[in-house]
Protein backbone atom coordinates (compact mmCIF):
# COMPACT_ATOMS: atom_id res chain seq x y z
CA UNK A 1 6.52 -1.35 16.28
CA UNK A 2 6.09 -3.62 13.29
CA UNK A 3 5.84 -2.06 9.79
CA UNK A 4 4.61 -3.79 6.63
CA UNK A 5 6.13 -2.59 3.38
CA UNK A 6 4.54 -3.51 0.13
CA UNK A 7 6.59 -2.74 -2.83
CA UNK A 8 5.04 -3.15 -6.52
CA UNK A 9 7.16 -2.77 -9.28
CA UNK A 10 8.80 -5.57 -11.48
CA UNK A 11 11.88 -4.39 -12.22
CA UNK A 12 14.77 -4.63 -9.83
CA UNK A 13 16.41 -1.52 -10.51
CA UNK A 14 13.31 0.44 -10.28
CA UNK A 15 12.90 3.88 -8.44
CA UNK A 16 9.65 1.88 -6.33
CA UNK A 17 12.64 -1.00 -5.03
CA UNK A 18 14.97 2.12 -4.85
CA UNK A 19 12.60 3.78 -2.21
CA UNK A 20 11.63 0.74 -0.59
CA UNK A 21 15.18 0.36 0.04
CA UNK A 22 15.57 3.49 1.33
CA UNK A 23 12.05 3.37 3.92
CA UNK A 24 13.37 -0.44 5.06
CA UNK A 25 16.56 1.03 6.34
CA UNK A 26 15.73 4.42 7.63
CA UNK A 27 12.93 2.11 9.77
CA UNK A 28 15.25 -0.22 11.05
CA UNK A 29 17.83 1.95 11.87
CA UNK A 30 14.98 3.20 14.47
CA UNK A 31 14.62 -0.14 15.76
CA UNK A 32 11.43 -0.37 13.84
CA UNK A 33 10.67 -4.58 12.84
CA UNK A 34 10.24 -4.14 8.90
CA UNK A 35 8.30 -7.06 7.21
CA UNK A 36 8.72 -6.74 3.52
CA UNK A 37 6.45 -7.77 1.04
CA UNK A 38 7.71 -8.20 -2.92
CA UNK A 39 4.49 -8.83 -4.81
CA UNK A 40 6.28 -9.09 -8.18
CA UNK A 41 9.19 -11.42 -6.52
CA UNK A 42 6.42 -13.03 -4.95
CA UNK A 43 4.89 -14.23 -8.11
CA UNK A 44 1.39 -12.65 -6.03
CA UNK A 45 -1.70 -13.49 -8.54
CA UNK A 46 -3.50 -10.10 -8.26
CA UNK A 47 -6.89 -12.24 -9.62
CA UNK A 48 -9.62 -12.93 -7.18
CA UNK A 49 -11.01 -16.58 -7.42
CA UNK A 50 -14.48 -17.56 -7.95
CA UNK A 51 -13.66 -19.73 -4.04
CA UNK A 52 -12.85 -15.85 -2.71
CA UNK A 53 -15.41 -14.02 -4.82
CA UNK A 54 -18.50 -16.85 -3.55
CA UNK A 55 -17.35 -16.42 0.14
CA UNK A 56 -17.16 -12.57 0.13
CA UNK A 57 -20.78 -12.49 2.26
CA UNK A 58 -20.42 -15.36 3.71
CA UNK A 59 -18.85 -16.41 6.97
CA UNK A 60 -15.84 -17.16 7.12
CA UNK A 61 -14.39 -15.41 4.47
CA UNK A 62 -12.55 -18.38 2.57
CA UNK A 63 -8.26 -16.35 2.77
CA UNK A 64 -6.67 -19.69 2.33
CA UNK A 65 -4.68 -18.94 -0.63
CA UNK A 66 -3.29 -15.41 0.67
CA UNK A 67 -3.24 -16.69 4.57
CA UNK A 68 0.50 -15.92 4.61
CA UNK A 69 -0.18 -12.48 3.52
CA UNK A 70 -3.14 -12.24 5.82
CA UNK A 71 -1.28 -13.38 8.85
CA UNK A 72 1.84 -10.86 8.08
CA UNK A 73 -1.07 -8.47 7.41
CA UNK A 74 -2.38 -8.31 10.91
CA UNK A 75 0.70 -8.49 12.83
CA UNK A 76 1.70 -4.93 11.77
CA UNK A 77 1.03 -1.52 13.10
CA UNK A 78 2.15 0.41 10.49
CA UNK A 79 1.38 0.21 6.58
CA UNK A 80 3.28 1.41 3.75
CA UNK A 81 2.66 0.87 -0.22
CA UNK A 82 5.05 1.63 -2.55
CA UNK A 83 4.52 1.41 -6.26
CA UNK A 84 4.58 3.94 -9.08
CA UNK A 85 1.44 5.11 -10.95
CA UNK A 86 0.26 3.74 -14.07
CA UNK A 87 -2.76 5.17 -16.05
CA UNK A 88 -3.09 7.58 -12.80
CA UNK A 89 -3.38 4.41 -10.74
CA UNK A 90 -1.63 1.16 -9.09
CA UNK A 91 -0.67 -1.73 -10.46
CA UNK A 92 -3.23 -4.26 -11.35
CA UNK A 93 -0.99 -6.38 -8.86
CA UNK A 94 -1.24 -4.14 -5.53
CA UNK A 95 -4.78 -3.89 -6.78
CA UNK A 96 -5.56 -7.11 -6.71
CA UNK A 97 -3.45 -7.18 -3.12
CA UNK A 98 -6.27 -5.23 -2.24
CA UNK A 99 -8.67 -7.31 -3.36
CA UNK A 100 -7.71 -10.54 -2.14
CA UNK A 101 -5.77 -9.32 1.18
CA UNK A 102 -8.42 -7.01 2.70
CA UNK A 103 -11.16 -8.72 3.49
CA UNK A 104 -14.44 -9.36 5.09
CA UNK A 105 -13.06 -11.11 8.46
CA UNK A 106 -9.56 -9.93 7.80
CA UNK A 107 -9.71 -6.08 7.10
CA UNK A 108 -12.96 -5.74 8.16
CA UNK A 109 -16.42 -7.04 8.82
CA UNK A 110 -19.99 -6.67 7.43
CA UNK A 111 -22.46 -4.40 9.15
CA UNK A 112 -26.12 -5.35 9.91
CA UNK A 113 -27.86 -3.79 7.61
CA UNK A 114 -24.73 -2.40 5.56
CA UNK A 115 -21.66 -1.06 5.80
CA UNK A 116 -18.63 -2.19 7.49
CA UNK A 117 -16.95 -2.24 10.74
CA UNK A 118 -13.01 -2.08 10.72
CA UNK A 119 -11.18 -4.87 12.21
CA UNK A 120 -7.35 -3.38 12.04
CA UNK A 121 -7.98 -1.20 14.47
CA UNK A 122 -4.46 -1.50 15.51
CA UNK A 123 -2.84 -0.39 12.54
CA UNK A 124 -1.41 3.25 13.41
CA UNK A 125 -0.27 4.72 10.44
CA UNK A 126 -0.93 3.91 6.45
CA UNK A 127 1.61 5.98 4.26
CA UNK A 128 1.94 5.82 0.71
CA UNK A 129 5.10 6.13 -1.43
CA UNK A 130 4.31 6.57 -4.97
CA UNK A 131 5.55 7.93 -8.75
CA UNK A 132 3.96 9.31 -11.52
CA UNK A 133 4.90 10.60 -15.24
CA UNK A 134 2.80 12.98 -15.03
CA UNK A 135 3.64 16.47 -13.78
CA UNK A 136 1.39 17.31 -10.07
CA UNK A 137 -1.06 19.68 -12.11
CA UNK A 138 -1.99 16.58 -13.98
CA UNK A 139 -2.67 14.19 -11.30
CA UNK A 140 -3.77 16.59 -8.88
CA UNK A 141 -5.95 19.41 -10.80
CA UNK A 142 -6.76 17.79 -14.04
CA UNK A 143 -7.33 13.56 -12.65
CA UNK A 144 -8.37 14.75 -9.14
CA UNK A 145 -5.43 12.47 -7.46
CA UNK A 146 -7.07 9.31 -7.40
CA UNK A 147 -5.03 7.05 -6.43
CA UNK A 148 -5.01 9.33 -2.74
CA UNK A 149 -8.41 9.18 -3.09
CA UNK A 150 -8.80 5.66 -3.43
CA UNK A 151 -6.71 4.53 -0.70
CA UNK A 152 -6.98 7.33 2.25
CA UNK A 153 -10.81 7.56 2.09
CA UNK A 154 -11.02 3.96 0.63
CA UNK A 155 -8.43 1.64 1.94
CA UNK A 156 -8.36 3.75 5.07
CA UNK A 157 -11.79 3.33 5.93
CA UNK A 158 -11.63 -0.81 5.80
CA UNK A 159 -8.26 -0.62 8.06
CA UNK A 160 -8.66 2.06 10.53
CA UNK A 161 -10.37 4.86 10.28
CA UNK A 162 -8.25 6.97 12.71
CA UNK A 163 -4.87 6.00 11.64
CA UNK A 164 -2.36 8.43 10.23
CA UNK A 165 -2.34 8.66 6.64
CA UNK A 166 0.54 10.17 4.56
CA UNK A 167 1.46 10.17 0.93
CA UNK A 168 4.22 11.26 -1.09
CA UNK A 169 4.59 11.35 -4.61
CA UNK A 170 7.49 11.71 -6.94
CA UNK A 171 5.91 13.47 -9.96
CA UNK A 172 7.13 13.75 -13.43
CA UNK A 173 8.87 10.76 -13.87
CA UNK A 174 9.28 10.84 -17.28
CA UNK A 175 11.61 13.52 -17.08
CA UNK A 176 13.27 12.48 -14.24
CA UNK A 177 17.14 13.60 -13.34
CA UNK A 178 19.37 11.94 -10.75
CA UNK A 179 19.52 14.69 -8.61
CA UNK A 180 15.42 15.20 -8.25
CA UNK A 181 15.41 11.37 -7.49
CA UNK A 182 18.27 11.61 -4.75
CA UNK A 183 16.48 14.75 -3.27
CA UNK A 184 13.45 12.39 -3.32
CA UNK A 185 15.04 9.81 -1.28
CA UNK A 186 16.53 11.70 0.91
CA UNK A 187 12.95 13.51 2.03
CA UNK A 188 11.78 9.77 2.41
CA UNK A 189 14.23 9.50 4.63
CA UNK A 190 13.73 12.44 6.68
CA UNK A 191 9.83 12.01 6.87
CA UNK A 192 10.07 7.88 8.12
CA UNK A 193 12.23 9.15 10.65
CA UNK A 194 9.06 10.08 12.38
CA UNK A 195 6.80 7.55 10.81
């Protein structure tokens, strides 16, 4: 089993590296091959280019700038995104991942006559790690949870349709204690023991 983590956050001694940490080492303690992906270390640029952007309908999709990412991309079985929530969303920069990662020939191909046809069939599992400053009634009841939205019947769709999908989210932030946070690692722990 090969799992690719995607952290977002810029700041070393965030909570998002913090559980990242946490998922890496619960996963390879399983045996579990964990391929880590920094975007902020990485310096990622979440922009599209206008090279990207031309060759979105055509064939082949022109991924030379991100073909590390792509390659590293579909070698894995597993997904995971961590990242807080901004604005009830991601990060322009796991955003822009998005963008320039999953694409047409990569994540998935064009349809005759529309749509799309997934090409990561093989991926097993997408799980997202998240925070937010705002308490759960906000995200969930008054901002409709979005950024689940967005990736388990977006994201999801251009992977896998079938695969597992899982997300957990550390609300109110903002008002955050130690003890909350270490409770919040330690059910990370407990559910990627059967990730």
């Amino acid at each position: 089993m090969r799992a690719l983590l995607v952290v977002a956050h810029p700041l070393e001694a965030s909570f998002a590296k913090a559980a990242a940490a946490r998922i890496r080492a619960t996963l390879e303690r399983r045996g579990v091959e964990v391929d880590l992906i920094d975007l902020y270390a990485d310096d990622f640029d979440p922009r599209l280019t206008a090279v990207e952007r031309a060759s979105y309908f055509t064939t082949p999709y022109d991924a030379r700038a991100v073909a590390d990412y792509v390659e590293r991309l579909q070698h894995a079985d597993r997904l995971i995104f961590v990242f807080p929530q901004w604005w009830f969303n991601m990060p322009a920069i796991l955003k822009g991942f998005f963008d320039r990662v999953l694409v047409p020939g990569v994540a998935f191909d064009h349809a005759p006559g529309g749509g799309l046809i997934p090409r990561l069939t093989h991926v097993e599992a997408i799980w997202v790690v998240t925070s937010t400053g705002a308490p759960w009634w906000a995200t969930r009841l008054y901002m409709g949870d979005p950024v689940r939205r967005q990736i388990s019947r977006g994201v999801k769709a251009f992977v896998n349709r079938k695969a597992r999908f899982r997300m957990l989210t550390l609300h109110d932030m903002d008002r955050m204690t130690e003890a909350r946070a270490g409770a919040f690692l330690g059910r990370l722990e407990r559910a990627f023991r059967d990730f």
